[in-house]
PDB file of N, CA and C in Angstrom:
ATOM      1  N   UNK A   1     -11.256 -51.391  52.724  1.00  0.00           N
ATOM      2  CA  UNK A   1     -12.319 -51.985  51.939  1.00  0.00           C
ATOM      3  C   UNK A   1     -13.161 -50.930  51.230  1.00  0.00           C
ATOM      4  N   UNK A   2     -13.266 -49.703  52.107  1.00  0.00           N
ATOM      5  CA  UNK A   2     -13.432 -48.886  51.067  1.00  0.00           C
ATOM      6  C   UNK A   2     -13.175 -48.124  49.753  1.00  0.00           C
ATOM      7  N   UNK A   3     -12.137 -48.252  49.456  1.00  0.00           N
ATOM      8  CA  UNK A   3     -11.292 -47.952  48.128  1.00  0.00           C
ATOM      9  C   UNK A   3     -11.765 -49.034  47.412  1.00  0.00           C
ATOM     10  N   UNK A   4     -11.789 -50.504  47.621  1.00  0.00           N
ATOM     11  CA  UNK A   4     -11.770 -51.374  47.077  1.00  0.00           C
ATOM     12  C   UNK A   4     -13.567 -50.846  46.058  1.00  0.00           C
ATOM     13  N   UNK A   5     -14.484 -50.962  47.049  1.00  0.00           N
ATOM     14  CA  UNK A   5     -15.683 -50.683  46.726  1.00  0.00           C
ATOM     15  C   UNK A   5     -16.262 -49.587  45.728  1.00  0.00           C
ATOM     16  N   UNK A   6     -15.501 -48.348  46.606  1.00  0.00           N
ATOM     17  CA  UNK A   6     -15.775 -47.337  45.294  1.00  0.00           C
ATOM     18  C   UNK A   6     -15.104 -47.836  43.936  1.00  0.00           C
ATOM     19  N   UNK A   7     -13.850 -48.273  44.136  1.00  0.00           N
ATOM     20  CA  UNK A   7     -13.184 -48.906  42.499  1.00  0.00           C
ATOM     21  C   UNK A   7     -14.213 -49.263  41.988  1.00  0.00           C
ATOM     22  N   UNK A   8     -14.594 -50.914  42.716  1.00  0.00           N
ATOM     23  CA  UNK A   8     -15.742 -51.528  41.815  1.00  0.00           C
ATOM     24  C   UNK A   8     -17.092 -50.888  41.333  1.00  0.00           C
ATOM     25  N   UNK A   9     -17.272 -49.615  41.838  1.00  0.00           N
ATOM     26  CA  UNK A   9     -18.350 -48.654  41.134  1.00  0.00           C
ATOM     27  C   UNK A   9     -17.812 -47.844  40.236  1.00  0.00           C
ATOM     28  N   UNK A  10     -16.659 -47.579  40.288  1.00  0.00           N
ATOM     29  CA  UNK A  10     -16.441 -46.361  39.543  1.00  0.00           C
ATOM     30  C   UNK A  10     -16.049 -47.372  38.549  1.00  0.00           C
ATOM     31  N   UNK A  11     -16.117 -48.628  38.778  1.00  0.00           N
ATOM     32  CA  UNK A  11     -15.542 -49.098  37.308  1.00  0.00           C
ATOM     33  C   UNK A  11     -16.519 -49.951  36.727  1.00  0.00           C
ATOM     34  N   UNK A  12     -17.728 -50.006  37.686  1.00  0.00           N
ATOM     35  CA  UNK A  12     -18.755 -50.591  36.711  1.00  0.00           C
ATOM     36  C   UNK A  12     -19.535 -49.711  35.784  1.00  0.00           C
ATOM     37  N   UNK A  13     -19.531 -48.336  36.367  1.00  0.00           N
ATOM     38  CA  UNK A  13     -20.337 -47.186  35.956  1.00  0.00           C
ATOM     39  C   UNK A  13     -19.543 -46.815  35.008  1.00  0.00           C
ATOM     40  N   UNK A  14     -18.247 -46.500  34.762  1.00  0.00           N
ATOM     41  CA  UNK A  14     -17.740 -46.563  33.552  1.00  0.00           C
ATOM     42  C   UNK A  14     -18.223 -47.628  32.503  1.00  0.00           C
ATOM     43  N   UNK A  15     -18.400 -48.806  32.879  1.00  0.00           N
ATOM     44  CA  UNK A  15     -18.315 -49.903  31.675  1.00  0.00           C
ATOM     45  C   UNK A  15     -19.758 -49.740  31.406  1.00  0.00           C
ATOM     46  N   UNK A  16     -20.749 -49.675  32.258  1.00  0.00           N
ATOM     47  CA  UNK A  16     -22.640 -48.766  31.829  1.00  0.00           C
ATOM     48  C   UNK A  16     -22.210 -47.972  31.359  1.00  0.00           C
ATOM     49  N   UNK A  17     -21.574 -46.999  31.025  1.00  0.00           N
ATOM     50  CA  UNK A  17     -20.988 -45.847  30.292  1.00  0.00           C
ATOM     51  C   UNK A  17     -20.832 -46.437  28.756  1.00  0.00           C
ATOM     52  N   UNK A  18     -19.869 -46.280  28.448  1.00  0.00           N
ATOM     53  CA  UNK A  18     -19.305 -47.406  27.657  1.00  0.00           C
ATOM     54  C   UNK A  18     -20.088 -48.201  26.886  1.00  0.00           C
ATOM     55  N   UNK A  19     -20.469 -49.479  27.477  1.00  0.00           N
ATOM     56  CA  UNK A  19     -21.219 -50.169  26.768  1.00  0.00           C
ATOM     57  C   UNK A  19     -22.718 -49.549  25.741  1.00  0.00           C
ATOM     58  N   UNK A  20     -23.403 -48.362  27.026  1.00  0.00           N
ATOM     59  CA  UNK A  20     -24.331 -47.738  26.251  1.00  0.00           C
ATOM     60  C   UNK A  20     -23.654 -47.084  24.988  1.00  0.00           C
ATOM     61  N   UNK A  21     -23.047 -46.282  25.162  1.00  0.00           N
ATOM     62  CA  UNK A  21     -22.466 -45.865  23.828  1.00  0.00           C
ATOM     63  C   UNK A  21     -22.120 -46.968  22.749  1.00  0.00           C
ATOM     64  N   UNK A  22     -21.474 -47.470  23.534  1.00  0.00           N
ATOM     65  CA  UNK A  22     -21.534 -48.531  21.839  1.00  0.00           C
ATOM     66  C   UNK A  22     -22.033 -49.900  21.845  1.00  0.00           C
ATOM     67  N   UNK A  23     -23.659 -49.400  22.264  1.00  0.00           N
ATOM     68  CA  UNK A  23     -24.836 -50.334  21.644  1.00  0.00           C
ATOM     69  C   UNK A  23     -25.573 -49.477  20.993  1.00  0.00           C
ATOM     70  N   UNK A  24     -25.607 -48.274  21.460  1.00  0.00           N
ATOM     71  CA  UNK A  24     -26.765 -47.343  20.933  1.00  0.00           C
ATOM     72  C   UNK A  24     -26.562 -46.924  19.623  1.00  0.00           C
ATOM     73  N   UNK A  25     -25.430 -46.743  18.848  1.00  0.00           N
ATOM     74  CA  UNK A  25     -25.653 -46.606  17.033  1.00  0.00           C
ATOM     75  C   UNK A  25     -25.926 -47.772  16.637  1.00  0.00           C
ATOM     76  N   UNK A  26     -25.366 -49.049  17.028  1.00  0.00           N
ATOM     77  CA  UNK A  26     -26.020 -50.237  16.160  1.00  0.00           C
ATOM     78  C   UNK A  26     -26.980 -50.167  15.987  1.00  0.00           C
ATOM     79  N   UNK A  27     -28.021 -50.275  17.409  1.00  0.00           N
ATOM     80  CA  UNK A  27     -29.096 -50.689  17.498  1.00  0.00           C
ATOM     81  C   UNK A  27     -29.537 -49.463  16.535  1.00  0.00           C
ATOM     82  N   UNK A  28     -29.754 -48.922  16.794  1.00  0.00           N
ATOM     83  CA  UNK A  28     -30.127 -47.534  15.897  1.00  0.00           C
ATOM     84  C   UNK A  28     -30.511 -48.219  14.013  1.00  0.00           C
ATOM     85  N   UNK A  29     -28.743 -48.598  13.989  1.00  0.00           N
ATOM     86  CA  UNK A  29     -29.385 -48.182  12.584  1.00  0.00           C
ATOM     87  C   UNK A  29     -29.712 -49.865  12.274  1.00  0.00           C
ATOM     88  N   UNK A  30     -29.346 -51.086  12.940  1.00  0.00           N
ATOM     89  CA  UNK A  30     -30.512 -52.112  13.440  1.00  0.00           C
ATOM     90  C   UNK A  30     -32.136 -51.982  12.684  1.00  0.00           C
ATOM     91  N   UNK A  31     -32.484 -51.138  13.836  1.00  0.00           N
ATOM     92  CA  UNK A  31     -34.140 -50.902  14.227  1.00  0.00           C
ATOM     93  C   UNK A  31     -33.906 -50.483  12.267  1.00  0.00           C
ATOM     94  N   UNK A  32     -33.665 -49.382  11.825  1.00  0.00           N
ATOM     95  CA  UNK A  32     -33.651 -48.705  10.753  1.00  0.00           C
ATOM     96  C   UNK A  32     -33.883 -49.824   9.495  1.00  0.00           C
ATOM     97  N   UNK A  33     -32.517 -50.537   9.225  1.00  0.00           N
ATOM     98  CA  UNK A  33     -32.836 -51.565   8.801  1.00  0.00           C
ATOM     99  C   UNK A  33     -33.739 -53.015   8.541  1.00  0.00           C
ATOM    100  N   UNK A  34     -34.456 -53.296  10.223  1.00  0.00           N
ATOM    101  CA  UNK A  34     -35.036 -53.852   9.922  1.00  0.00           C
ATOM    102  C   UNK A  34     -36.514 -53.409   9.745  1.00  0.00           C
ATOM    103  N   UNK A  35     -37.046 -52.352   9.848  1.00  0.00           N
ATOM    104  CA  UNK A  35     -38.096 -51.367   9.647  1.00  0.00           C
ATOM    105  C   UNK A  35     -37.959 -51.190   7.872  1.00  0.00           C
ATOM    106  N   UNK A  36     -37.195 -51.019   7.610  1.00  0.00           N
ATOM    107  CA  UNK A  36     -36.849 -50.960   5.892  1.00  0.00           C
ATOM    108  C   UNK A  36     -36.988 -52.211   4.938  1.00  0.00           C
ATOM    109  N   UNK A  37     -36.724 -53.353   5.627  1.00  0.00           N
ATOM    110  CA  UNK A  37     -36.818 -54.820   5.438  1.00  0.00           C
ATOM    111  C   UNK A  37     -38.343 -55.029   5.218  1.00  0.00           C
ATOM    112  N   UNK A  38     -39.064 -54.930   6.756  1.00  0.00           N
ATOM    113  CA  UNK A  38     -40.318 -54.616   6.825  1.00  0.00           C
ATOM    114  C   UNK A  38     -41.132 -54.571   5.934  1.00  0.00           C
ATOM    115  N   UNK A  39     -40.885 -52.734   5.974  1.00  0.00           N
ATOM    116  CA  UNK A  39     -41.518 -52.062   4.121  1.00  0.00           C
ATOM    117  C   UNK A  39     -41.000 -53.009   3.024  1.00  0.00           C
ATOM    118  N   UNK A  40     -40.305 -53.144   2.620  1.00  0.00           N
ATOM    119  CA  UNK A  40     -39.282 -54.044   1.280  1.00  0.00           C
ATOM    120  C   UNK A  40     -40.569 -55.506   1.336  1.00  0.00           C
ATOM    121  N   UNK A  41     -40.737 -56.042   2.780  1.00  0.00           N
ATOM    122  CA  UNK A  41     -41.386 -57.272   2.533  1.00  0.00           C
ATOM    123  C   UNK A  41     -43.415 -56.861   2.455  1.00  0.00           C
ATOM    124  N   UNK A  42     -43.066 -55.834   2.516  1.00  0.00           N
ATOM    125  CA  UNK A  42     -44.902 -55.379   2.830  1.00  0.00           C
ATOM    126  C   UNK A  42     -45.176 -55.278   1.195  1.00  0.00           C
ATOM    127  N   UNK A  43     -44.591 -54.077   0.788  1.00  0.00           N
ATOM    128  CA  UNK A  43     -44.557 -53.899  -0.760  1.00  0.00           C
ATOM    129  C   UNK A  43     -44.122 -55.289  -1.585  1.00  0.00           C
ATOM    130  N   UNK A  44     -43.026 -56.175  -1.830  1.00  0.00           N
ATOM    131  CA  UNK A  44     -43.547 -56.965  -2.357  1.00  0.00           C
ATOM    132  C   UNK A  44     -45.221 -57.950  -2.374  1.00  0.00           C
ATOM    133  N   UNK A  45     -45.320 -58.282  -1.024  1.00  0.00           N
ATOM    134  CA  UNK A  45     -46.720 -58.935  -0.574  1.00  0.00           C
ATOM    135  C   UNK A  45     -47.526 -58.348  -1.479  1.00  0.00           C
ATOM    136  N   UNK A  46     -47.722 -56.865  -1.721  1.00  0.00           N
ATOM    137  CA  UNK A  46     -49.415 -56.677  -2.133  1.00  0.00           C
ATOM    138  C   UNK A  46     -48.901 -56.265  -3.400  1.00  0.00           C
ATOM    139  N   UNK A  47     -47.722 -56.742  -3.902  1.00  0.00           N
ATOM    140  CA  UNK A  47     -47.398 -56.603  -5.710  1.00  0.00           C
ATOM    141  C   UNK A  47     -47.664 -57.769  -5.925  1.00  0.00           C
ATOM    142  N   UNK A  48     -47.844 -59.038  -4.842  1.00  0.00           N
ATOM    143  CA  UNK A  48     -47.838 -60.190  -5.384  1.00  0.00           C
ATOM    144  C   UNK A  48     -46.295 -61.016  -6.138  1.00  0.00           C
ATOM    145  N   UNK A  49     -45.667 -60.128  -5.585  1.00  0.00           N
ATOM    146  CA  UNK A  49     -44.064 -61.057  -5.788  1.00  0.00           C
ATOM    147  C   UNK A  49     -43.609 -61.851  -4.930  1.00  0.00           C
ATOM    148  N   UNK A  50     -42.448 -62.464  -5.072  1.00  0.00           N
ATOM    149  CA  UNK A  50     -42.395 -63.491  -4.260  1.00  0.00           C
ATOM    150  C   UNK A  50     -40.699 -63.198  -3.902  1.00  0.00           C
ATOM    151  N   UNK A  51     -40.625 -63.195  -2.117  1.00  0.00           N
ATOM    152  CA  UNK A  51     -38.922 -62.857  -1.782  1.00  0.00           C
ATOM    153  C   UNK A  51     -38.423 -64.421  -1.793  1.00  0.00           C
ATOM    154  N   UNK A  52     -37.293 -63.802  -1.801  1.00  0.00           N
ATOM    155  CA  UNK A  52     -36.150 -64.912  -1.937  1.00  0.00           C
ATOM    156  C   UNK A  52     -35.347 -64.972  -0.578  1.00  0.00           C
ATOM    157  N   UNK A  53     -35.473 -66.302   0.018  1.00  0.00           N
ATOM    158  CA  UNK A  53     -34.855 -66.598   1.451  1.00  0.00           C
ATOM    159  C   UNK A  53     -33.695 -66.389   1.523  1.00  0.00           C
ATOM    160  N   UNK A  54     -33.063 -66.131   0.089  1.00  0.00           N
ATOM    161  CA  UNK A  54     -31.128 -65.723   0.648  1.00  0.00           C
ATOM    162  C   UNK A  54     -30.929 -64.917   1.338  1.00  0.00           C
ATOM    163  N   UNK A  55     -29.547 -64.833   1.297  1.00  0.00           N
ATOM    164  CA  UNK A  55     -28.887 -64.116   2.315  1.00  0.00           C
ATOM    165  C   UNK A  55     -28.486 -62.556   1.165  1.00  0.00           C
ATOM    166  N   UNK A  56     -29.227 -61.575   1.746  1.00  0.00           N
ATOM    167  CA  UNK A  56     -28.668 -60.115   1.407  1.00  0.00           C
ATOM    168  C   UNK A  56     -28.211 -59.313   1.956  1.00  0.00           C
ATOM    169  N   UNK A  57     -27.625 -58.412   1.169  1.00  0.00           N
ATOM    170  CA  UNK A  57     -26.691 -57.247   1.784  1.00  0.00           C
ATOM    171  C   UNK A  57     -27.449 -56.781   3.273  1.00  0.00           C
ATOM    172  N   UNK A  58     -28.416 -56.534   3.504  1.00  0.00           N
ATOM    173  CA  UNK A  58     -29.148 -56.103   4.370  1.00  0.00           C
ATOM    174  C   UNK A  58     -29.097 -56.955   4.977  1.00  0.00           C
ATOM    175  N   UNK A  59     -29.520 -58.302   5.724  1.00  0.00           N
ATOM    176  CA  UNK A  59     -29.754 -59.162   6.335  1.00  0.00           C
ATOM    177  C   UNK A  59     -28.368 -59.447   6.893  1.00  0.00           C
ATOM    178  N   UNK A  60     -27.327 -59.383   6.150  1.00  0.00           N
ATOM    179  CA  UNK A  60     -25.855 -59.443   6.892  1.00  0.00           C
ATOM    180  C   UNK A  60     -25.539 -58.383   6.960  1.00  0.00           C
ATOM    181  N   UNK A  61     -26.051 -56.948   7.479  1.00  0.00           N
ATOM    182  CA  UNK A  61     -25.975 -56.101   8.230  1.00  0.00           C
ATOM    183  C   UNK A  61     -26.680 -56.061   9.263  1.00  0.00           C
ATOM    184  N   UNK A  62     -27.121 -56.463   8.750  1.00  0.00           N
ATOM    185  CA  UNK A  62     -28.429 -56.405  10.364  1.00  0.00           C
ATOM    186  C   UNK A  62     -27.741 -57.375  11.126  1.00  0.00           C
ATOM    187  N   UNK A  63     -27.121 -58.461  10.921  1.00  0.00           N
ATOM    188  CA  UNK A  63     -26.411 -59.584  11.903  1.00  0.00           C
ATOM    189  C   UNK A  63     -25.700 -59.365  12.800  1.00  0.00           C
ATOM    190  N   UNK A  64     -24.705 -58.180  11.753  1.00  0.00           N
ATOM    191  CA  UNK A  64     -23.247 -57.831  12.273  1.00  0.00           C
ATOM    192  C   UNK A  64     -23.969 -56.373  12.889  1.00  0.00           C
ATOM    193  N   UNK A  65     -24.618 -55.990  13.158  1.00  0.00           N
ATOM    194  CA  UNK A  65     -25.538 -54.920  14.235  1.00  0.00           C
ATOM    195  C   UNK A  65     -25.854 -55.152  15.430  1.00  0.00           C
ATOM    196  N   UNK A  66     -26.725 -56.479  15.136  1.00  0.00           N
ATOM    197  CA  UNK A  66     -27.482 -57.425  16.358  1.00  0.00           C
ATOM    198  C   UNK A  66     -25.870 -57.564  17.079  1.00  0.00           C
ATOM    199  N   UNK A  67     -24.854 -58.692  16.514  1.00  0.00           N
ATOM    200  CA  UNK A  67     -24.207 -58.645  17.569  1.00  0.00           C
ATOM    201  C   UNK A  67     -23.344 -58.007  18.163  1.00  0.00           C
ATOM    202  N   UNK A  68     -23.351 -56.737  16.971  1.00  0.00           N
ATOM    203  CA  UNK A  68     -22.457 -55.640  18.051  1.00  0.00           C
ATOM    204  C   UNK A  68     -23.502 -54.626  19.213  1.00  0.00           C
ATOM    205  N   UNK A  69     -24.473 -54.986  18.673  1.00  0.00           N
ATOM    206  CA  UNK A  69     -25.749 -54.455  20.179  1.00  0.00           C
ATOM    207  C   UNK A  69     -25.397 -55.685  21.405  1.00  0.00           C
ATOM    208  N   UNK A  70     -25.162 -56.599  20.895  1.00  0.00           N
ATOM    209  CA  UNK A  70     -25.270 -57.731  22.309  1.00  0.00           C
ATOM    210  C   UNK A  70     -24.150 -57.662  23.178  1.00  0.00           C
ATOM    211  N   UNK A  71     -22.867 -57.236  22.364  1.00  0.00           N
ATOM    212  CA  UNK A  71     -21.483 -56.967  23.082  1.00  0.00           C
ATOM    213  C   UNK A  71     -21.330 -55.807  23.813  1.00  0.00           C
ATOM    214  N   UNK A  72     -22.261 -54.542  23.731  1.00  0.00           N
ATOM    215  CA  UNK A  72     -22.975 -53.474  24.201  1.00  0.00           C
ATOM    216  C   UNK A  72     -23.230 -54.070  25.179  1.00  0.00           C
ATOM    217  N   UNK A  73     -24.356 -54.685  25.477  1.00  0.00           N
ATOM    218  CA  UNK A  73     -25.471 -54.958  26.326  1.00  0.00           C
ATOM    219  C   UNK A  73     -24.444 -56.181  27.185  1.00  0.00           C
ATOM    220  N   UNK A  74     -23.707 -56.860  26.463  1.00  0.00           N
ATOM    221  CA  UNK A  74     -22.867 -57.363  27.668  1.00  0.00           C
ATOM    222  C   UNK A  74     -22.281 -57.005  28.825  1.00  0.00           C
ATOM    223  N   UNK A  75     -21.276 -55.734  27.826  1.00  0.00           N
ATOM    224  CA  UNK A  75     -20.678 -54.864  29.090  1.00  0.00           C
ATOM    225  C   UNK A  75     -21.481 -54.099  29.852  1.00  0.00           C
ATOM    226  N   UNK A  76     -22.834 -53.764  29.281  1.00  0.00           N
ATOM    227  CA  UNK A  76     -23.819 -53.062  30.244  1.00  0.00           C
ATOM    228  C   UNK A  76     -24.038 -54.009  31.576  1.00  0.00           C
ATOM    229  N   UNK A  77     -24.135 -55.323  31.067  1.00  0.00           N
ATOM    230  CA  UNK A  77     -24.345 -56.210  32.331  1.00  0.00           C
ATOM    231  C   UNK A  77     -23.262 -56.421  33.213  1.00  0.00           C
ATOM    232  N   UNK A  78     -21.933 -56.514  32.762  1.00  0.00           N
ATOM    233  CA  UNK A  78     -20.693 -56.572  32.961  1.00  0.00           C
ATOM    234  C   UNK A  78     -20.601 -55.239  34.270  1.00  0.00           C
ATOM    235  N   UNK A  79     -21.137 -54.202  33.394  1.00  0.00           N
ATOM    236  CA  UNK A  79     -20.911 -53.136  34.765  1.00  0.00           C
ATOM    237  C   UNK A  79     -21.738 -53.388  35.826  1.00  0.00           C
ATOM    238  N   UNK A  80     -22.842 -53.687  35.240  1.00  0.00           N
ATOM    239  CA  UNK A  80     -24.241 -53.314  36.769  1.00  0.00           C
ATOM    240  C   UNK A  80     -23.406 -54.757  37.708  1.00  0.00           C
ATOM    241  N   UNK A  81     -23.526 -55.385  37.251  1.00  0.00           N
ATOM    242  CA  UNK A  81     -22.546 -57.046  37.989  1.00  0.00           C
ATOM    243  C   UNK A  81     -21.676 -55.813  39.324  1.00  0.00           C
ATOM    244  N   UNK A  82     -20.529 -55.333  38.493  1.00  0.00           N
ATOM    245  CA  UNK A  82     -19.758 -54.595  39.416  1.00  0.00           C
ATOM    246  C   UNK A  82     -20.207 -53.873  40.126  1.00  0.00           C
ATOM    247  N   UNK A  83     -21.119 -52.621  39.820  1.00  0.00           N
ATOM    248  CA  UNK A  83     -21.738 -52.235  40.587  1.00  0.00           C
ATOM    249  C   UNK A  83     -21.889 -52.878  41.915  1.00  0.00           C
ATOM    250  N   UNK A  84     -22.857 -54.124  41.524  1.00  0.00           N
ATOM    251  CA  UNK A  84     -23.646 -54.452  42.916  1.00  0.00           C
ATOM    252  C   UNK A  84     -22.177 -55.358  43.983  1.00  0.00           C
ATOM    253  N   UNK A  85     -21.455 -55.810  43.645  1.00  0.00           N
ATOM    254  CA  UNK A  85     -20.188 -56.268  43.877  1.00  0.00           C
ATOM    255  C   UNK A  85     -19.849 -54.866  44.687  1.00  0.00           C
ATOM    256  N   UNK A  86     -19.295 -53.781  44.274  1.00  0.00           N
ATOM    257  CA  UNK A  86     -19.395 -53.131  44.802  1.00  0.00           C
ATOM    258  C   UNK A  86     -19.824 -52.228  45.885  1.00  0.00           C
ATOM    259  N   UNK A  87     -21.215 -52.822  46.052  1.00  0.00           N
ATOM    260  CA  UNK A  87     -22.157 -52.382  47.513  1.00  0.00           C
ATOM    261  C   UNK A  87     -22.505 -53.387  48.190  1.00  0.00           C
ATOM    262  N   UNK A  88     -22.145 -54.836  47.877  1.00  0.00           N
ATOM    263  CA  UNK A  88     -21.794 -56.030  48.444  1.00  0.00           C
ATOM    264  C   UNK A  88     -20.951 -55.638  49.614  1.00  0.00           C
ATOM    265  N   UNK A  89     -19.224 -55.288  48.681  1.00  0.00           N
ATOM    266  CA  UNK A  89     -18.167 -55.787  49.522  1.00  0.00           C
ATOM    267  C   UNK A  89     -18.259 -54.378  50.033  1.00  0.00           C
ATOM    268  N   UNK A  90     -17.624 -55.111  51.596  1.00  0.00           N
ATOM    269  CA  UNK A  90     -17.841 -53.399  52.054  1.00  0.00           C
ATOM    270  C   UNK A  90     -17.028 -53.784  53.742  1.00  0.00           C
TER     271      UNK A  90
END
């Protein structure tokens, strides 16, 4: 049962591995984008223009960001799960 256990750590801590890495550039350039959006909607406001609710290049990047941060953050959960599975079975 011990083999079994370390597996399930060494293979959740891989997938926390893992997953951080590829959530952390989305989110990155995410945050970037929508911080840029931000500004874009601040500066129109005090020109007194008016945005348009479509859908832009930016806004369907930012989508396809968000949910490649969430598939990140899945397997982040995906590992810690194993983890504790791991100091469960024993």
């Amino acid at each position: 049962m011990v083999i079994v256990s370390l597996s399930f750590i060494a293979l959740g801590l891989a997938l926390i591995v893992y997953g951080t890495i590829r959530a952390r550039g989305p989110y990155r350039r995410y945050m970037a984008l929508k911080q840029q959006d931000a500004n874009i909607a601040r500066y129109e406001s005090w020109r007194g223009g008016v945005r348009s609710d479509g859908k832009t290049g930016a806004s369907v990047a930012m989508a396809v960001l968000r949910r490649q941060t969430q598939i990140g953050v899945a397997i982040i959960i995906a590992g810690v799960v194993l983890v504790a599975i791991g100091f469960v079975v024993k």
